[in-house]
C-alpha atoms as a PDB file:
ATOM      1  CA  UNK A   1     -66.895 -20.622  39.103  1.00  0.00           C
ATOM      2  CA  UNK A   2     -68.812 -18.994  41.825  1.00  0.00           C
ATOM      3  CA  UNK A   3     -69.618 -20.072  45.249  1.00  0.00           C
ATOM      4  CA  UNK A   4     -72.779 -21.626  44.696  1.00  0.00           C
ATOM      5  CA  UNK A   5     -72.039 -23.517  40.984  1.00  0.00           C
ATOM      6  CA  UNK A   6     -69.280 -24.999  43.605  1.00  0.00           C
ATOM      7  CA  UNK A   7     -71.079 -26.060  45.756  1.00  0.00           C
ATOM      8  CA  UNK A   8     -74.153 -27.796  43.517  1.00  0.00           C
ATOM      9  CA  UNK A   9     -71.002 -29.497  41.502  1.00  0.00           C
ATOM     10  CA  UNK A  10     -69.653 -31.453  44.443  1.00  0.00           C
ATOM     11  CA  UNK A  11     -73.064 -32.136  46.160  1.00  0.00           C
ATOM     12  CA  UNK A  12     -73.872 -33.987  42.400  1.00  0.00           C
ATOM     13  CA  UNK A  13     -70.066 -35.808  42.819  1.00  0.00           C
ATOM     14  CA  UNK A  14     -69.981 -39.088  44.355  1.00  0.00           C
ATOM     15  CA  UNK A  15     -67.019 -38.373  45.635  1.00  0.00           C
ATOM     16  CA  UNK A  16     -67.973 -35.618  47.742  1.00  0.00           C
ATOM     17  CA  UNK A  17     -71.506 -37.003  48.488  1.00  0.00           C
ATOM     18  CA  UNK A  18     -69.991 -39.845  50.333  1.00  0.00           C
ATOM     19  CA  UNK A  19     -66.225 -40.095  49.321  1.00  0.00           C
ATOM     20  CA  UNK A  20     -66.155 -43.536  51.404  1.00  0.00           C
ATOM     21  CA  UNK A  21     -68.913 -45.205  49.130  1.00  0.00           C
ATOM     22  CA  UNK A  22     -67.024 -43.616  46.452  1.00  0.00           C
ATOM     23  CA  UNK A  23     -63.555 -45.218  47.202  1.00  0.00           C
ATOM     24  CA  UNK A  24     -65.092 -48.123  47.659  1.00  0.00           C
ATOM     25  CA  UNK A  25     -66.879 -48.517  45.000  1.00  0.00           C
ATOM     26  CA  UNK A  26     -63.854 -47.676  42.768  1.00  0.00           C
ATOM     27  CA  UNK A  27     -62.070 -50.655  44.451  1.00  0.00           C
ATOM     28  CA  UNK A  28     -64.074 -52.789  43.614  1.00  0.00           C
ATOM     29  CA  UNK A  29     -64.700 -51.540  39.719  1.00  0.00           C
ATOM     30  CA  UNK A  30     -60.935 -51.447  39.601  1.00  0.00           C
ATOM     31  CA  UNK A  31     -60.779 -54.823  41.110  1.00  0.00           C
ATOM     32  CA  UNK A  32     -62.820 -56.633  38.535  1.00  0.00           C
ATOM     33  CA  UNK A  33     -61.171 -55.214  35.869  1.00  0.00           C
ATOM     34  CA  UNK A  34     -58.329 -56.778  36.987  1.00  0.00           C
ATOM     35  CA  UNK A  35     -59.561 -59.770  37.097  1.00  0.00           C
ATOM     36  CA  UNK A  36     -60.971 -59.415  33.731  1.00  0.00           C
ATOM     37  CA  UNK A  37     -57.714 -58.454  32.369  1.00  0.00           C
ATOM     38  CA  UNK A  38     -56.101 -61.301  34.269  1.00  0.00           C
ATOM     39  CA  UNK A  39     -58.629 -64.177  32.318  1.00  0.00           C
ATOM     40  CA  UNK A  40     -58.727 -62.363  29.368  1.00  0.00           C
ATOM     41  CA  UNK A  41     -54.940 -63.319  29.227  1.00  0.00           C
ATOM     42  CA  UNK A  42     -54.610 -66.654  30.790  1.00  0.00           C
ATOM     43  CA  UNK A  43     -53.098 -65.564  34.123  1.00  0.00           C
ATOM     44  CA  UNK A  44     -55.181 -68.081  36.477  1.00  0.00           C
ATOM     45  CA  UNK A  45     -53.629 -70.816  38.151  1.00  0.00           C
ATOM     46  CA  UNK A  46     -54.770 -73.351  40.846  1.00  0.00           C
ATOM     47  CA  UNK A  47     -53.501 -73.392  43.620  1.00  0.00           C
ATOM     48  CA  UNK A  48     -53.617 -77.029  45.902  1.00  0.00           C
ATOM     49  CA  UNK A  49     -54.612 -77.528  49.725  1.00  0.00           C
ATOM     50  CA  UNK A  50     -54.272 -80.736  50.958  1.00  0.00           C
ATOM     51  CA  UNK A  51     -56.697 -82.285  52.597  1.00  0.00           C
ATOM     52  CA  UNK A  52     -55.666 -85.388  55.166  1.00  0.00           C
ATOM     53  CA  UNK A  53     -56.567 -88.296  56.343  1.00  0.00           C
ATOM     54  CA  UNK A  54     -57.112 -88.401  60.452  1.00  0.00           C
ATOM     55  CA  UNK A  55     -54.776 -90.231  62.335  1.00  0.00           C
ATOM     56  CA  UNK A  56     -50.757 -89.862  62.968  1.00  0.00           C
ATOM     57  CA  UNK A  57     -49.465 -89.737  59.734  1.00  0.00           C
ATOM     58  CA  UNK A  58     -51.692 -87.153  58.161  1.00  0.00           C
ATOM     59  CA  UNK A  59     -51.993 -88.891  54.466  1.00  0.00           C
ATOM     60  CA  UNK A  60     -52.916 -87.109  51.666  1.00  0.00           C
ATOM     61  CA  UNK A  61     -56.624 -88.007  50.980  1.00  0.00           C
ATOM     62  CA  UNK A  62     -57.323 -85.448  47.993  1.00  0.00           C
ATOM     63  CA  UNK A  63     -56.508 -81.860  47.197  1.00  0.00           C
ATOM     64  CA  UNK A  64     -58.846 -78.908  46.632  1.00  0.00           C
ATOM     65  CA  UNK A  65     -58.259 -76.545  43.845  1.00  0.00           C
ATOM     66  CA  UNK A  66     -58.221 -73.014  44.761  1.00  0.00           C
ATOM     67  CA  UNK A  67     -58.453 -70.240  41.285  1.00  0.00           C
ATOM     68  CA  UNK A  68     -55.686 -67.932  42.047  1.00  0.00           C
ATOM     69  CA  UNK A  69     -55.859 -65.276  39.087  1.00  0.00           C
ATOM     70  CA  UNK A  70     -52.866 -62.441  38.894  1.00  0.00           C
ATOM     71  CA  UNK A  71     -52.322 -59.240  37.556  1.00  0.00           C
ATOM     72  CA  UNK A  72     -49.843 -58.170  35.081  1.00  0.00           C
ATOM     73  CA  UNK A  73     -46.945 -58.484  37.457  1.00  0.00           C
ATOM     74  CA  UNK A  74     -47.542 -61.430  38.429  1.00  0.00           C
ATOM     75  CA  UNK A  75     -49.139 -60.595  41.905  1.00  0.00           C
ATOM     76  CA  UNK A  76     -51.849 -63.059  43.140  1.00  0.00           C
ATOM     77  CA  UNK A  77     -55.213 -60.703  43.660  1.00  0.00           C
ATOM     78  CA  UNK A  78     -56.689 -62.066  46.395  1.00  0.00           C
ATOM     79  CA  UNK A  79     -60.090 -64.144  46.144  1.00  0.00           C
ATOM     80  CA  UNK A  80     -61.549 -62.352  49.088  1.00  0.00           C
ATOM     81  CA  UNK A  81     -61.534 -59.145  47.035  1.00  0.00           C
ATOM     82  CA  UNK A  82     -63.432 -60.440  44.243  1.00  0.00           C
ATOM     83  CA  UNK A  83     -65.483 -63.683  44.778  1.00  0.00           C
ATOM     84  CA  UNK A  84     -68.259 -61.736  46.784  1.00  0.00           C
ATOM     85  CA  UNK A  85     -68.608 -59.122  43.846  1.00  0.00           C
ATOM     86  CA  UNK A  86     -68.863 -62.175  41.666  1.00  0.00           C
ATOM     87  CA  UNK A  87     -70.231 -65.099  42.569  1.00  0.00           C
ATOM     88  CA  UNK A  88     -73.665 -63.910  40.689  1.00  0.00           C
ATOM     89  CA  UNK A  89     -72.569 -62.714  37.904  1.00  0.00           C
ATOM     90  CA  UNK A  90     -71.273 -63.857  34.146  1.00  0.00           C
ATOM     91  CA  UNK A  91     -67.787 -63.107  35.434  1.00  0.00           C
ATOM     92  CA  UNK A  92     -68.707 -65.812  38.163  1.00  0.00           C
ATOM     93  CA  UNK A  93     -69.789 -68.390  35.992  1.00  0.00           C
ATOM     94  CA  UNK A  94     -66.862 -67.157  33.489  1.00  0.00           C
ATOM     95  CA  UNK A  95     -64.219 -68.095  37.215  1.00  0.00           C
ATOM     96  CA  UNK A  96     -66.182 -71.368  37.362  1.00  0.00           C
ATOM     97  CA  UNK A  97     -65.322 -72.407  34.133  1.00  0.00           C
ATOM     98  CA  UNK A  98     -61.337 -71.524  34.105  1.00  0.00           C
ATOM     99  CA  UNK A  99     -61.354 -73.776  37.583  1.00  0.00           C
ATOM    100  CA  UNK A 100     -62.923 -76.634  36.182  1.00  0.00           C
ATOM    101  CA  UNK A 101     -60.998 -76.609  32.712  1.00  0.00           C
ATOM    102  CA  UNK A 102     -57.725 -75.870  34.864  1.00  0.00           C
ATOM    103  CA  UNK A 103     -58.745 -78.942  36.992  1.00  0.00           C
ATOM    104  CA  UNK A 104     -60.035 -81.716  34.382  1.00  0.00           C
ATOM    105  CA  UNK A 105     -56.087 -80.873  32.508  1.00  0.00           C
ATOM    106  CA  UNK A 106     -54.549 -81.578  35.830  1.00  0.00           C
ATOM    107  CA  UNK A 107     -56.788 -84.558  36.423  1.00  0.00           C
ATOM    108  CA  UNK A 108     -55.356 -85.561  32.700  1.00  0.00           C
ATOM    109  CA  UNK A 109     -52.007 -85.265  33.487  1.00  0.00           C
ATOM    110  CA  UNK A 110     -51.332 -86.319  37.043  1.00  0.00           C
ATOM    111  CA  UNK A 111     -52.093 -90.117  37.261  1.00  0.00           C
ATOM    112  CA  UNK A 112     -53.716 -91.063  40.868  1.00  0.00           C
ATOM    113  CA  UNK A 113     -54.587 -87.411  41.795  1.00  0.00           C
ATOM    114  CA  UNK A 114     -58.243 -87.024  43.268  1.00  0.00           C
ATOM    115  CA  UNK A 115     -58.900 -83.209  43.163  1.00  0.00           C
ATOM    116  CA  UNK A 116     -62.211 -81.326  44.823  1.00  0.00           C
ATOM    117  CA  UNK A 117     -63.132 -77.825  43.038  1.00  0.00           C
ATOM    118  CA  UNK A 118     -65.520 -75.101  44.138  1.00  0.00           C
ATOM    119  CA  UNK A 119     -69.083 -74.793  41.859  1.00  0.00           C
ATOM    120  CA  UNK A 120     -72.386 -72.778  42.300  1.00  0.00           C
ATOM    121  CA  UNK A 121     -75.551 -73.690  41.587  1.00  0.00           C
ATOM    122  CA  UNK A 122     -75.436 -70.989  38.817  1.00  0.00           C
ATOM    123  CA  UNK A 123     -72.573 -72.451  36.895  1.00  0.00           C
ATOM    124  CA  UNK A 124     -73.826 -76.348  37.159  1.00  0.00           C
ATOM    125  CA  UNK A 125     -77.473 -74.844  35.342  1.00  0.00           C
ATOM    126  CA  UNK A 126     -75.276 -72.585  32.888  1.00  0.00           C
ATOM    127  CA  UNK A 127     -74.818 -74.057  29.323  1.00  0.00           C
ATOM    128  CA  UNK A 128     -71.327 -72.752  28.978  1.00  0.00           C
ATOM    129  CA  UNK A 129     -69.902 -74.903  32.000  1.00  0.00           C
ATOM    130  CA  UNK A 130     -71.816 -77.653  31.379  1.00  0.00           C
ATOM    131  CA  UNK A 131     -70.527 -78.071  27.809  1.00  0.00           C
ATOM    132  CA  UNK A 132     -67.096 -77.627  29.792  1.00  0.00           C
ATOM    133  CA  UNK A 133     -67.756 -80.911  32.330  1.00  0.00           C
ATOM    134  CA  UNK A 134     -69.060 -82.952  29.297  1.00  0.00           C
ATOM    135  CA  UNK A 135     -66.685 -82.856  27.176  1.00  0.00           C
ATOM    136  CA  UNK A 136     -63.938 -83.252  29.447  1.00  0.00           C
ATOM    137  CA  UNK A 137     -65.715 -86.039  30.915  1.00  0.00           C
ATOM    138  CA  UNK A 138     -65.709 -87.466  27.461  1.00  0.00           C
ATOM    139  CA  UNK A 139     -62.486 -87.068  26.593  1.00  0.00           C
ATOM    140  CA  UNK A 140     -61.047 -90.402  28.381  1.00  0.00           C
ATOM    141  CA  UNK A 141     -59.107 -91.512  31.540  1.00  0.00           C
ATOM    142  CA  UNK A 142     -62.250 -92.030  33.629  1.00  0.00           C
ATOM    143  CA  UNK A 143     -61.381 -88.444  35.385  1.00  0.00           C
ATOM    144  CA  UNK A 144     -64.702 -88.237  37.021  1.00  0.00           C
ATOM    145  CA  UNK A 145     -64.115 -91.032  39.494  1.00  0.00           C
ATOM    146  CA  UNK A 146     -61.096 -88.816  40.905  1.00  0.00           C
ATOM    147  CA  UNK A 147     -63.249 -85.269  40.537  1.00  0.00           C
ATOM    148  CA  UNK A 148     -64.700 -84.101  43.700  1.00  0.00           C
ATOM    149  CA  UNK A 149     -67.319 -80.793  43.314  1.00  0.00           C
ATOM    150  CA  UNK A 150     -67.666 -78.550  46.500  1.00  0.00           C
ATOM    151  CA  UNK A 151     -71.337 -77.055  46.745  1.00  0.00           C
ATOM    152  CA  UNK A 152     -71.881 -74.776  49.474  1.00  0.00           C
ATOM    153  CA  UNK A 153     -74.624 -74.995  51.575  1.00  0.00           C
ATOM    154  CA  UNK A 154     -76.567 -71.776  50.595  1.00  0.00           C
ATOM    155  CA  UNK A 155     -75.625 -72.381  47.252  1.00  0.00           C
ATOM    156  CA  UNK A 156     -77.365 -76.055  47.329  1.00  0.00           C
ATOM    157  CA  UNK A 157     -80.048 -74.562  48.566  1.00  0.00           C
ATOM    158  CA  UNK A 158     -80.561 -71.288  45.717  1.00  0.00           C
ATOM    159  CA  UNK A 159     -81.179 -73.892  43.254  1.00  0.00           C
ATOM    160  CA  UNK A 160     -81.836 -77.287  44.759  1.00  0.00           C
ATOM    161  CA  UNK A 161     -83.627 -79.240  42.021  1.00  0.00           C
ATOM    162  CA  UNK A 162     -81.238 -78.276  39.484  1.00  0.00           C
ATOM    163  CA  UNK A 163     -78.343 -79.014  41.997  1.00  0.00           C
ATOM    164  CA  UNK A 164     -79.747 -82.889  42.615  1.00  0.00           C
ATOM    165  CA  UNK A 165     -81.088 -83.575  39.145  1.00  0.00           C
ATOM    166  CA  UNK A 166     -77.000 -82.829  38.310  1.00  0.00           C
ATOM    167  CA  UNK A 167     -75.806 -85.111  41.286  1.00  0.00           C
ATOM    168  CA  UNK A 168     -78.009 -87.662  39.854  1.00  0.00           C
ATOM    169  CA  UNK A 169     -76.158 -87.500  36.490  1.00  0.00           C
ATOM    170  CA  UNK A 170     -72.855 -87.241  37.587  1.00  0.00           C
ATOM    171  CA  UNK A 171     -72.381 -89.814  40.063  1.00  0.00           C
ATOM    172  CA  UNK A 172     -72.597 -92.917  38.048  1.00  0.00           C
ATOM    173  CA  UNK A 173     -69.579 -91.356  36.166  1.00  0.00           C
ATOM    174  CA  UNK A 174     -67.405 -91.341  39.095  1.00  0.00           C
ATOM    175  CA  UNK A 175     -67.968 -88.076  40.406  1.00  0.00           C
ATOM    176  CA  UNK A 176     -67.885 -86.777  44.269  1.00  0.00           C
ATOM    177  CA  UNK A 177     -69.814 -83.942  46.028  1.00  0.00           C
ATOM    178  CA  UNK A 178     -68.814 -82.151  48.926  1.00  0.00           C
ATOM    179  CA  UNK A 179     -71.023 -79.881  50.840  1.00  0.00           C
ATOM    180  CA  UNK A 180     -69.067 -77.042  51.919  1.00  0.00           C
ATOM    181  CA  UNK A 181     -69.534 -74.586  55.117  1.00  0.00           C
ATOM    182  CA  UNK A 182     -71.554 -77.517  56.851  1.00  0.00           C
ATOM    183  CA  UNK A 183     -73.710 -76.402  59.720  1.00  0.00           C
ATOM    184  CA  UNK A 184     -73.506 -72.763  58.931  1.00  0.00           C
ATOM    185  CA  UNK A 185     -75.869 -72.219  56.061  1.00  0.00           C
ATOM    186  CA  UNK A 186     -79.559 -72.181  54.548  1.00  0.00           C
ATOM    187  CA  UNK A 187     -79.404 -75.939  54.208  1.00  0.00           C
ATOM    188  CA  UNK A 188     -82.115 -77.612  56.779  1.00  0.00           C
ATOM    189  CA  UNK A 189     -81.960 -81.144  57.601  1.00  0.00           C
ATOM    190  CA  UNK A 190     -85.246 -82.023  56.154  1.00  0.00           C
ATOM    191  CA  UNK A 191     -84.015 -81.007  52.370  1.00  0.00           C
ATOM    192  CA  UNK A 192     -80.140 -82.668  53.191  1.00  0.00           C
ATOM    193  CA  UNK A 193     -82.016 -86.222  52.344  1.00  0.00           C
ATOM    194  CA  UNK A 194     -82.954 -85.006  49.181  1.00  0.00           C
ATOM    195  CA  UNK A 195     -79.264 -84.849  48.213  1.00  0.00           C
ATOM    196  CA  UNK A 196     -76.638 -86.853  46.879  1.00  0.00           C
ATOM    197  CA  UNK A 197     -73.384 -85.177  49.078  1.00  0.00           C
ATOM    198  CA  UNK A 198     -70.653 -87.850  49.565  1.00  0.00           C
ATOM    199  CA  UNK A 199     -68.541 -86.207  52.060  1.00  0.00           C
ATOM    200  CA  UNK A 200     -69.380 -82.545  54.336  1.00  0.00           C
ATOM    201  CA  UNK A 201     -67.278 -80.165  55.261  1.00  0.00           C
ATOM    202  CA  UNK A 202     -67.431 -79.111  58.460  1.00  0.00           C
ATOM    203  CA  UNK A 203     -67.726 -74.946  58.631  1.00  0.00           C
ATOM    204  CA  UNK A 204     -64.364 -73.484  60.094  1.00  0.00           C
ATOM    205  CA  UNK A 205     -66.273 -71.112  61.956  1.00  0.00           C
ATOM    206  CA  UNK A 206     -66.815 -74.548  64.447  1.00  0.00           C
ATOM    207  CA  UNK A 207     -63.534 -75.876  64.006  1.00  0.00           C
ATOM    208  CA  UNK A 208     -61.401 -73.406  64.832  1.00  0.00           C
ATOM    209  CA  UNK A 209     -60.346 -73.761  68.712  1.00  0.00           C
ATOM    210  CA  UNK A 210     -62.948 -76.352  69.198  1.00  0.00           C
ATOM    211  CA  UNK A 211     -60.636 -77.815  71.881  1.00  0.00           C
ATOM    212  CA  UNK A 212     -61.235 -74.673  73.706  1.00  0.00           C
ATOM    213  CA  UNK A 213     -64.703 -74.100  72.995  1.00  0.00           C
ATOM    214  CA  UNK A 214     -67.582 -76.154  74.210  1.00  0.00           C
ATOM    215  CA  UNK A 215     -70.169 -74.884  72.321  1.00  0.00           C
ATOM    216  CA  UNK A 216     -68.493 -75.362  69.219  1.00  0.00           C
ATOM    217  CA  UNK A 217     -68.021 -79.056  70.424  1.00  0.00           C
ATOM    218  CA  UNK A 218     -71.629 -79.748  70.860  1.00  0.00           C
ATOM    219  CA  UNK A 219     -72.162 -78.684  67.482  1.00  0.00           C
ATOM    220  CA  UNK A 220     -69.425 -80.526  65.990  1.00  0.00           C
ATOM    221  CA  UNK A 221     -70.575 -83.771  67.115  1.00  0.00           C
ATOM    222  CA  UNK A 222     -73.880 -83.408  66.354  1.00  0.00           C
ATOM    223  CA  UNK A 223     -72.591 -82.299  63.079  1.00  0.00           C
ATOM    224  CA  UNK A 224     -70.598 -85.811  62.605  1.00  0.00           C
ATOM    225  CA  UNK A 225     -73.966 -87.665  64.118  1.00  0.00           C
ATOM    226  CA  UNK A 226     -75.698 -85.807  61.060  1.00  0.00           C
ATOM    227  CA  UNK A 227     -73.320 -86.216  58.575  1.00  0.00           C
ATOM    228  CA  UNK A 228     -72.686 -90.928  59.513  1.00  0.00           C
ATOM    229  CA  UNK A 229     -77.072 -91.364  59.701  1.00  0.00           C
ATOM    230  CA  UNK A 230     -76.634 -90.088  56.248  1.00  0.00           C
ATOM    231  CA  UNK A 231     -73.550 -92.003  55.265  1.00  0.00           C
ATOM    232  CA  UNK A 232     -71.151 -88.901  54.482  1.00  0.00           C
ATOM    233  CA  UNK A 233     -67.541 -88.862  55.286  1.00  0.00           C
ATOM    234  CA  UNK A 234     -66.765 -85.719  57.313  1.00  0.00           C
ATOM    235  CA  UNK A 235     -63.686 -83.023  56.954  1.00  0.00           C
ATOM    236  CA  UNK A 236     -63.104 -80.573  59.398  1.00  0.00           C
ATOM    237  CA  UNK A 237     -62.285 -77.231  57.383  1.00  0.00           C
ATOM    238  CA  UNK A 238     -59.828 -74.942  58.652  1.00  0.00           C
ATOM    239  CA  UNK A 239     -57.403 -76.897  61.275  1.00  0.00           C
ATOM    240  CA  UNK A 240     -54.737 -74.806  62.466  1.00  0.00           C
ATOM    241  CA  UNK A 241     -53.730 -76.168  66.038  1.00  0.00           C
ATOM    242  CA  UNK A 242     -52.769 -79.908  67.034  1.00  0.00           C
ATOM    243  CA  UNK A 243     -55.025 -79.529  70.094  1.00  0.00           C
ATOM    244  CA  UNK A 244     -58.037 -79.135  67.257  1.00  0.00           C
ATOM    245  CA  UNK A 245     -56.644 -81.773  65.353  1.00  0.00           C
ATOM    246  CA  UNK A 246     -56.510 -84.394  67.940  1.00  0.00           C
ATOM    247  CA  UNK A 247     -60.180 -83.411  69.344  1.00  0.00           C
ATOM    248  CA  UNK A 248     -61.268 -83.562  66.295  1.00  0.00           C
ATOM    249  CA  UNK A 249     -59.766 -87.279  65.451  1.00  0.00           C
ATOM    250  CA  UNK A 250     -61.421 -88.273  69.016  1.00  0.00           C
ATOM    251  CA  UNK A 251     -64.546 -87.559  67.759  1.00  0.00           C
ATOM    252  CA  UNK A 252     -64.501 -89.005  64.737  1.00  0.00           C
ATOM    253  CA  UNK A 253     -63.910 -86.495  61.830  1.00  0.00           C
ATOM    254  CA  UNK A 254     -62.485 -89.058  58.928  1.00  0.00           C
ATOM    255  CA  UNK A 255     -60.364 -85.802  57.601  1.00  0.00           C
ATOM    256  CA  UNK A 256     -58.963 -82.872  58.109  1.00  0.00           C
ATOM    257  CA  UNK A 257     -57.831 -79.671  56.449  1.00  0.00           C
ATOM    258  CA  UNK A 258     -56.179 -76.450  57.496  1.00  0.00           C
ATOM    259  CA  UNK A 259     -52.690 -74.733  57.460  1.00  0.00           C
ATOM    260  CA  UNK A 260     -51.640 -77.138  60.227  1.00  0.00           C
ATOM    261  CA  UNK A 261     -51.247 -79.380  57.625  1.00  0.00           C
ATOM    262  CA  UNK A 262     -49.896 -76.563  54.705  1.00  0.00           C
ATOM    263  CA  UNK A 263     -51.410 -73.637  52.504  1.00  0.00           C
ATOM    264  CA  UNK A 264     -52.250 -73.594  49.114  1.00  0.00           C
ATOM    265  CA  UNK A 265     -48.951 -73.896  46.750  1.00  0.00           C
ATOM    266  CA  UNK A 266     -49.185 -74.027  43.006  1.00  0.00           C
ATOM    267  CA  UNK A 267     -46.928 -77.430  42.980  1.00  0.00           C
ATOM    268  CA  UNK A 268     -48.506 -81.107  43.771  1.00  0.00           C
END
């Protein structure tokens, strides 16, 4: 090969082009395939973080269900890696399903548990999933009135008539929404009113050192003022000091979550 057929064969290569974009890209391929592989055969799980009452016991109010998927050895891949690559795609509507099967069987099976889950916009309008809820729902035990669906904020907002029409339907069955990443995302106060959100979760971006911080504290109480003129409960997300933790009771967060109080573990 001469010189020059060299050198027109690597400038046509990714992975001399730009051998960062490259690797990265291969990652990521090599990523979802994995987590193809891993739902393909059965090897999600969820995982459980508690989520606690305020106040000097630290009660167990509910759980939220985290997807942990694994790969043939039995090696957790971590969300981070995929849910961004996913969260628009069939494979992220194909995630939202396995959580909310995996959740409705543990609702079935554990008497008393009340269990919040993580759902787009996307999934809640997608046939597949919906089929999923109803039939579940269906199936006995009254398992709505102890389901609990986290929405995030810019997801709310993506599809917002489809979102309420939904929270309309569900809660006369039981069911509980939770708007997630409160205060940090498209959401605008005008459209909140238009929702049905039971309880808000309180973006950890705020909570984290807010007994330090008094920005962050400004915006955290005007975040609780928000959240009682519209009758939510409110749960600070991502607690990991006891300073935080007692600010945050002072104020008058109703709950509290974060690995002060423990980390996701595959056993209630």
């Amino acid at each position: 090969m001469t010189a020059r057929t060299l050198t027109k064969h690597n400038a046509d290569d990714p992975r001399w082009g730009d051998p960062f974009g490259y690797a990265v890209t291969s990652r990521d391929r090599d990523t979802l395939t994995l987590v193809r592989d891993a739902l393909a055969h059965n090897r999600a799980r969820l995982a459980y973080m508690p989520i606690v009452l305020s106040g000097a016991h630290a009660r167990v109010a509910f759980y939220e269900g985290l997807i942990r998927v694994m790969d043939d050895g039995g090696r957790v891949i971590p969300a981070a890696q995929f849910m961004p690559l996913i969260e628009d795609t069939d494979l992220g509507r194909e995630i939202d399903i396995v959580t909310l099967e995996l959740a409705m069987k543990v609702l079935r099976s554990t008497a008393n548990l009340r269990l919040s889950v993580n759902v787009s916009a996307r999934s809640i309008g997608d046939g597949a999933w919906r089929r999923t809820l109803d039939t579940a729902l269906r199936s006995g035990g009254h398992l709505g009135d102890r389901l609990i669906f986290e929405i995030s904020e810019d997801s709310a907002m993506l599809l917002p008539e489809i979102v309420t029409r939904f929270m309309a339907e569900m809660q006369p069955l039981g069911v509980g929404f939770a708007l997630d990443g409160f205060g940090a995302g498209l959401i605008s106060f005008k459209h909140l009113k238009d929702f049905f959100f039971d309880l808000v979760k309180i973006d950890k971006g705020f909570v984290r050192n807010v007994a330090r911080n008094s920005d962050s504290q400004v915006i955290v109480e005007a975040l609780i003022t928000i959240a009682k003129q519209f009758e939510m409960l409110t749960i600070a997300d991502g607690v990991e000091s006891r300073d935080d933790a007692a600010f945050l009771e002072r104020i008058g967060v109703e709950c509290l979550e974060g690995y002060l109080f423990g980390t996701p573990r595959f056993e209630l």
